[in-house]
Protein backbone atom coordinates (compact mmCIF):
# COMPACT_ATOMS: atom_id res chain seq x y z
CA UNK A 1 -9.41 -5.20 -7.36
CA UNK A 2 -9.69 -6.82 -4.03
CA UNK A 3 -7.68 -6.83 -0.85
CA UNK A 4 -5.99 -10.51 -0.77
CA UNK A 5 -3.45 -9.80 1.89
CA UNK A 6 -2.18 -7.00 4.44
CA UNK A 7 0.03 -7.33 6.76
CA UNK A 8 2.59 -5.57 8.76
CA UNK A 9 6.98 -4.91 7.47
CA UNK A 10 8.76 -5.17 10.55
CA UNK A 11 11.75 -7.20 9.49
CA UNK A 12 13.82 -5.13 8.79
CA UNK A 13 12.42 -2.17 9.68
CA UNK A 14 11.87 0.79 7.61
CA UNK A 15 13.86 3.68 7.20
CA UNK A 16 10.77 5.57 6.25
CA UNK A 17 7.32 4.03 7.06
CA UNK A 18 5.75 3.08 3.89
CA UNK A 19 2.31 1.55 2.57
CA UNK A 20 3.52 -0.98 0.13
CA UNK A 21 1.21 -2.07 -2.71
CA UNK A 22 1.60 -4.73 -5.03
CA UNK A 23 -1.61 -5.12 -7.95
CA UNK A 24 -1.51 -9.02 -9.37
CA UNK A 25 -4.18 -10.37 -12.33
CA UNK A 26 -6.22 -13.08 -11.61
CA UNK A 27 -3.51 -15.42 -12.48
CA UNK A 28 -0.71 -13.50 -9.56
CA UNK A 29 1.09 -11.86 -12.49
CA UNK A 30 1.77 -8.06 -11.17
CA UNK A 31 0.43 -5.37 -13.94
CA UNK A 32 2.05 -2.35 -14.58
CA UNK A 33 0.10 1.13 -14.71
CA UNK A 34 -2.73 0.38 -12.37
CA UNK A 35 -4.21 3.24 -10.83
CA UNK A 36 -4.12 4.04 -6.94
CA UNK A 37 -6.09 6.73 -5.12
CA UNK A 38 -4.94 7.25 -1.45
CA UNK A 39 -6.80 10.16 0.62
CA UNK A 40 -5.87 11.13 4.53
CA UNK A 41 -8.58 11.14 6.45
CA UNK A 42 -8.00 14.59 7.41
CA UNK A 43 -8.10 15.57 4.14
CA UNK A 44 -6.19 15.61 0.70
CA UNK A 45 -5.72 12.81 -1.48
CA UNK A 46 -3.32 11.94 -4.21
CA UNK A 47 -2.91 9.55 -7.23
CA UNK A 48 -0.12 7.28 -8.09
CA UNK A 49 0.56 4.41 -10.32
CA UNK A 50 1.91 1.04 -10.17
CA UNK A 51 5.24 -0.40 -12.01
CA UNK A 52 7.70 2.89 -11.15
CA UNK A 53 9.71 -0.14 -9.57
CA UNK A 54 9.83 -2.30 -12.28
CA UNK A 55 13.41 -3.32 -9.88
CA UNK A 56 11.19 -4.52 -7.42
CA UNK A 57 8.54 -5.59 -9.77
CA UNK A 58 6.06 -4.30 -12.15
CA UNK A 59 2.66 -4.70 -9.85
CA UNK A 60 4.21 -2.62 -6.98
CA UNK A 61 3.85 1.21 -5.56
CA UNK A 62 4.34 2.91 -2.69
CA UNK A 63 3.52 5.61 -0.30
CA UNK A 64 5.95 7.39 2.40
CA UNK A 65 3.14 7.16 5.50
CA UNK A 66 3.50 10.76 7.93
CA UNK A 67 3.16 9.67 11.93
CA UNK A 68 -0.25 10.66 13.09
CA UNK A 69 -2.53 10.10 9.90
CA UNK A 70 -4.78 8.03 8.78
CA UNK A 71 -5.43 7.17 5.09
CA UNK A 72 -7.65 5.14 2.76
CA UNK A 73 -7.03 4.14 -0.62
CA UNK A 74 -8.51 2.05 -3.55
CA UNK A 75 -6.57 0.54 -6.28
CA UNK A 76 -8.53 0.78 -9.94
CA UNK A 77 -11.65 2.49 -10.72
CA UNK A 78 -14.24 0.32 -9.08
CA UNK A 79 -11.73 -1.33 -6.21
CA UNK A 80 -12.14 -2.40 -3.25
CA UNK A 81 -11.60 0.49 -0.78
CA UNK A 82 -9.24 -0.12 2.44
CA UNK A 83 -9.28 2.27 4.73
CA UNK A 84 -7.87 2.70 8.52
CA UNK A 85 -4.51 2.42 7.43
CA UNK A 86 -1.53 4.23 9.58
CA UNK A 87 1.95 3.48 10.89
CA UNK A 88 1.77 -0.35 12.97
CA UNK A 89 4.50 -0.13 15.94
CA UNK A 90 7.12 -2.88 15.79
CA UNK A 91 7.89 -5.04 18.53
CA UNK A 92 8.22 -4.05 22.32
CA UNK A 93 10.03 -1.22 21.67
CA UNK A 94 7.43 0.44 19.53
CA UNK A 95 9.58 1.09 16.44
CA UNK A 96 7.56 2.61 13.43
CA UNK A 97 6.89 -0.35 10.50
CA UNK A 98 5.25 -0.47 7.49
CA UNK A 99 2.31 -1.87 5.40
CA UNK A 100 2.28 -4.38 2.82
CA UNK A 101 -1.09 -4.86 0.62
CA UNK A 102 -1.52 -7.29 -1.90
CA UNK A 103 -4.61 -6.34 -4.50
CA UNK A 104 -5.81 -9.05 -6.80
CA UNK A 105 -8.10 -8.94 -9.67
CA UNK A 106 -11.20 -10.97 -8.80
């Protein structure tokens, strides 16, 4: 899997800040199960799968970001890795947002 988009949530801002994955085929339909691996760069890591939303659709997962770390995470086996990944401040006043990730098979 590849990184097709990222981008910072700011409207509406989050109640927790989050890194929000969605995993799409080739042809942008989202697949269930996919495996994620996120570490923090100061160390620990943890695995998680996609569709536990199937509400918000079966390609997503997500990951409740703590102020002050840093983490990295690949989606698959043999994905792309992203790393460099913490809280983005919102607007002028700062406000904590999320990330959104979009993962595509190539």
């Amino acid at each position: 899997f590849v990184l097709a988009k990222q981008e910072p949530i700011c409207d509406p801002l989050p109640a927790v800040p989050m890194i929000e994955i969605e995993v799409q085929d080739v042809k942008g339909k989202p697949l269930p199960g996919v495996k994620i691996q996120l570490s923090v760069v100061n160390g620990g890591s943890e695995t998680f799968y996609t569709g536990l939303y199937p509400e918000i659709n079966d390609g997503y997962a997500n990951y409740a970001m703590t102020a002050g770390m840093e983490y990295a995470l690949r989606v698959g086996e043999a994905g792309q890795l992203v790393s460099g990944l913490k809280i983005p401040s919102c607007g002028s006043t700062s406000e904590p947002g999320s990330i959104y990730l979009l993962f595509q098979q190539p």
